[in-house]
Protein backbone atom coordinates (compact mmCIF):
# COMPACT_ATOMS: atom_id res chain seq x y z
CA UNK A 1 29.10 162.12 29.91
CA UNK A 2 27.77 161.66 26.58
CA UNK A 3 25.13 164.83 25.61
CA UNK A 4 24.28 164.68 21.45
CA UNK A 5 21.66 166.45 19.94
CA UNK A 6 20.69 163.92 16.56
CA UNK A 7 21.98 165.62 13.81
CA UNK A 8 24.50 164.23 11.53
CA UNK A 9 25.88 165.69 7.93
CA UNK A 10 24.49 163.52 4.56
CA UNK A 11 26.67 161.85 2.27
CA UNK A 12 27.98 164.31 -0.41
CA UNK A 13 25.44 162.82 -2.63
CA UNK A 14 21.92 163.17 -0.50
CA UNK A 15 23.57 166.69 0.51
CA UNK A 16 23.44 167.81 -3.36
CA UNK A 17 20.32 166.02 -3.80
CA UNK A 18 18.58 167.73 -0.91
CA UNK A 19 20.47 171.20 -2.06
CA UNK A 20 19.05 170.73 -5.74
CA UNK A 21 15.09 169.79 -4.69
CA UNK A 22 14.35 172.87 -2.01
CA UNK A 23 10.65 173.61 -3.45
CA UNK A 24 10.07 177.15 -5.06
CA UNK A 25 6.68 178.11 -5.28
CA UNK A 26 4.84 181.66 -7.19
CA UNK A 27 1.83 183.41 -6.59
CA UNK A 28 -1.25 182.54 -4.02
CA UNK A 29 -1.95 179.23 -5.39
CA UNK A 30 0.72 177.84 -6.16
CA UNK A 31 2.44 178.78 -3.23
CA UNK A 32 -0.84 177.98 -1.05
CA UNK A 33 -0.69 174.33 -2.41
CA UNK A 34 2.87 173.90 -1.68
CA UNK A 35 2.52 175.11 1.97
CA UNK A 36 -0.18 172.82 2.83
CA UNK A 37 1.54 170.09 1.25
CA UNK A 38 4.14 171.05 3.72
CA UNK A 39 2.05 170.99 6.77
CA UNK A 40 0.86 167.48 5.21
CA UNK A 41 4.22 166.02 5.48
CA UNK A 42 5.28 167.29 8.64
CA UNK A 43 2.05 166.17 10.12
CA UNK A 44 2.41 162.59 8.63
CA UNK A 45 5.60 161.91 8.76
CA UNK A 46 6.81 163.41 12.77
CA UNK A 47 5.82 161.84 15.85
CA UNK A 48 6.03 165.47 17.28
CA UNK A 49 2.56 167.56 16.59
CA UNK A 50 2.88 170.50 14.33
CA UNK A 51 2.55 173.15 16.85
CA UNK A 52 3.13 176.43 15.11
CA UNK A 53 1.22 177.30 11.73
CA UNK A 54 2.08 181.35 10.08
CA UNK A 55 2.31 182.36 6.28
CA UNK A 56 6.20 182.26 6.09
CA UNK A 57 6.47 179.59 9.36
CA UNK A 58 5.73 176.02 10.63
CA UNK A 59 6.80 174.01 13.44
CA UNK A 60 6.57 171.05 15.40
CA UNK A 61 6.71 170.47 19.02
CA UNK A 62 10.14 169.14 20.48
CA UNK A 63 11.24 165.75 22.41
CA UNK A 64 14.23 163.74 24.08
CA UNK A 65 13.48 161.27 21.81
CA UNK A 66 14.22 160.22 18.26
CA UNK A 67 11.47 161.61 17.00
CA UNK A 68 11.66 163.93 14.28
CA UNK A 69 10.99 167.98 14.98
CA UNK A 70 11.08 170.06 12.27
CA UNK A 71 10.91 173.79 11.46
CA UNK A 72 9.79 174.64 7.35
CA UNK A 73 9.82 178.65 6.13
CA UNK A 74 8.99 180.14 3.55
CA UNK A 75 11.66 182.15 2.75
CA UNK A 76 11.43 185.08 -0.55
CA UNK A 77 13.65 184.73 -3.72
CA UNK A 78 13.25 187.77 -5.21
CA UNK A 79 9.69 189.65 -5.90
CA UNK A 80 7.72 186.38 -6.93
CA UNK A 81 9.17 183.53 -6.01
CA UNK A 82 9.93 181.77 -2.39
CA UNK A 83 11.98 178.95 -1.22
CA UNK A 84 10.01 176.43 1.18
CA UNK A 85 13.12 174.96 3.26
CA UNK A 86 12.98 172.35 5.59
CA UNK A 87 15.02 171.85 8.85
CA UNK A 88 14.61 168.52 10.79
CA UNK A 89 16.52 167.43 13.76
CA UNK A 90 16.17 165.76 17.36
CA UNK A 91 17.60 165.80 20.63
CA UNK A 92 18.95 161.86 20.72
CA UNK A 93 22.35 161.14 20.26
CA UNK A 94 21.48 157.88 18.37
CA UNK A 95 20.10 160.23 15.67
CA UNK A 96 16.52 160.72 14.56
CA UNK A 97 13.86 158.13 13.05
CA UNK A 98 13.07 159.29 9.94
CA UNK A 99 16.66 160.26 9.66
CA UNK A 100 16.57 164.45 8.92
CA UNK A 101 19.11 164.31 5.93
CA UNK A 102 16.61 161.91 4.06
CA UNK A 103 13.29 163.81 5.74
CA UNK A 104 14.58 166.21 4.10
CA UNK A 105 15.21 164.72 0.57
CA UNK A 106 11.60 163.31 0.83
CA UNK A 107 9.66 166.46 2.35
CA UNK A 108 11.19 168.64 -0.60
CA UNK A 109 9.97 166.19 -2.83
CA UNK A 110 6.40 165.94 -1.55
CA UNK A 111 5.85 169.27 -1.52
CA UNK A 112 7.69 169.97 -5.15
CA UNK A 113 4.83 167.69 -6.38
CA UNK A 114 2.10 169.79 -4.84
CA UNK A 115 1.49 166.37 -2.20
CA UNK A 116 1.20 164.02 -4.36
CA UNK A 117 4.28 160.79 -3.04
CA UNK A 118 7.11 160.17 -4.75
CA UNK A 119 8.72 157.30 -6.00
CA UNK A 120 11.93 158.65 -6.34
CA UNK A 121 14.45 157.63 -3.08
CA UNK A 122 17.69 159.46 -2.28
CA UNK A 123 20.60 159.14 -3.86
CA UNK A 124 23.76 156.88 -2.19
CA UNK A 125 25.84 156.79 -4.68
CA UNK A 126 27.62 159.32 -6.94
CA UNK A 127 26.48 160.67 -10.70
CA UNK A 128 27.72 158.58 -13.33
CA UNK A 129 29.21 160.13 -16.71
CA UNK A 130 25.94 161.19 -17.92
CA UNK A 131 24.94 163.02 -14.56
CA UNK A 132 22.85 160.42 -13.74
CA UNK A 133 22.97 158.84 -10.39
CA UNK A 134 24.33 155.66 -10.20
């Protein structure tokens, strides 16, 4: 009997990526931009309806498909500052659609940028001399 539950580890690359972009966010506004821009994403970019909306939590509704569910806090730093980290995952042991390692990638992105798309994709290859990706 085969049972999997969708959720595979990144590349080393897309995992440092991913590590390196979790969105910070400080004070009312800033942080109030950043957590809609989070409920933005998830709600454009999962199949499964964002079903759970608090100031530190949001979730989406689960399947046995490969759609994406996801679960975002908003988790404190120190004093000031919070950490908006996403989770993504589904119960399909073909893996999800998006993928969660790059959801991931692109939802910290989106909501770095207050929203607004990025152009940016994730990394598949390693940094180069400079620390550039490759």
């Amino acid at each position: 009997m085969l049972i999997g539950c969708g959720y595979s580890q990144p590349n080393p690359n897309l995992q440092y990526a991913i590590n390196n972009s979790v969105p910070t966010c400080s004070g009312a506004d800033d942080c109030g931009k950043k957590w809609e821009a989070a409920q933005l994403w998830l709600a454009k970019h999962t199949e499964n309806a964002v079903a759970l909306v608090t100031p530190v939590l949001i979730r989406t509704t689960e399947s046995d498909s490969t759609a994406l569910a996801a679960q975002v806090t908003k988790e404190p730093v120190d004093s000031a500052t919070y950490r908006i980290v996403f989770k993504g995952w589904c119960h399909n042991m073909f893996g999800c659609f998006p993928d969660h390692n790059q959801a991931a990638y692109e939802f910290n992105l989106f909501v770095s940028e207050n929203g607004i798309p990025s152009n940016r994709s994730a990394p598949t290859q390693g940094l180069n001399s400079q620390g550039s990706w490759k």
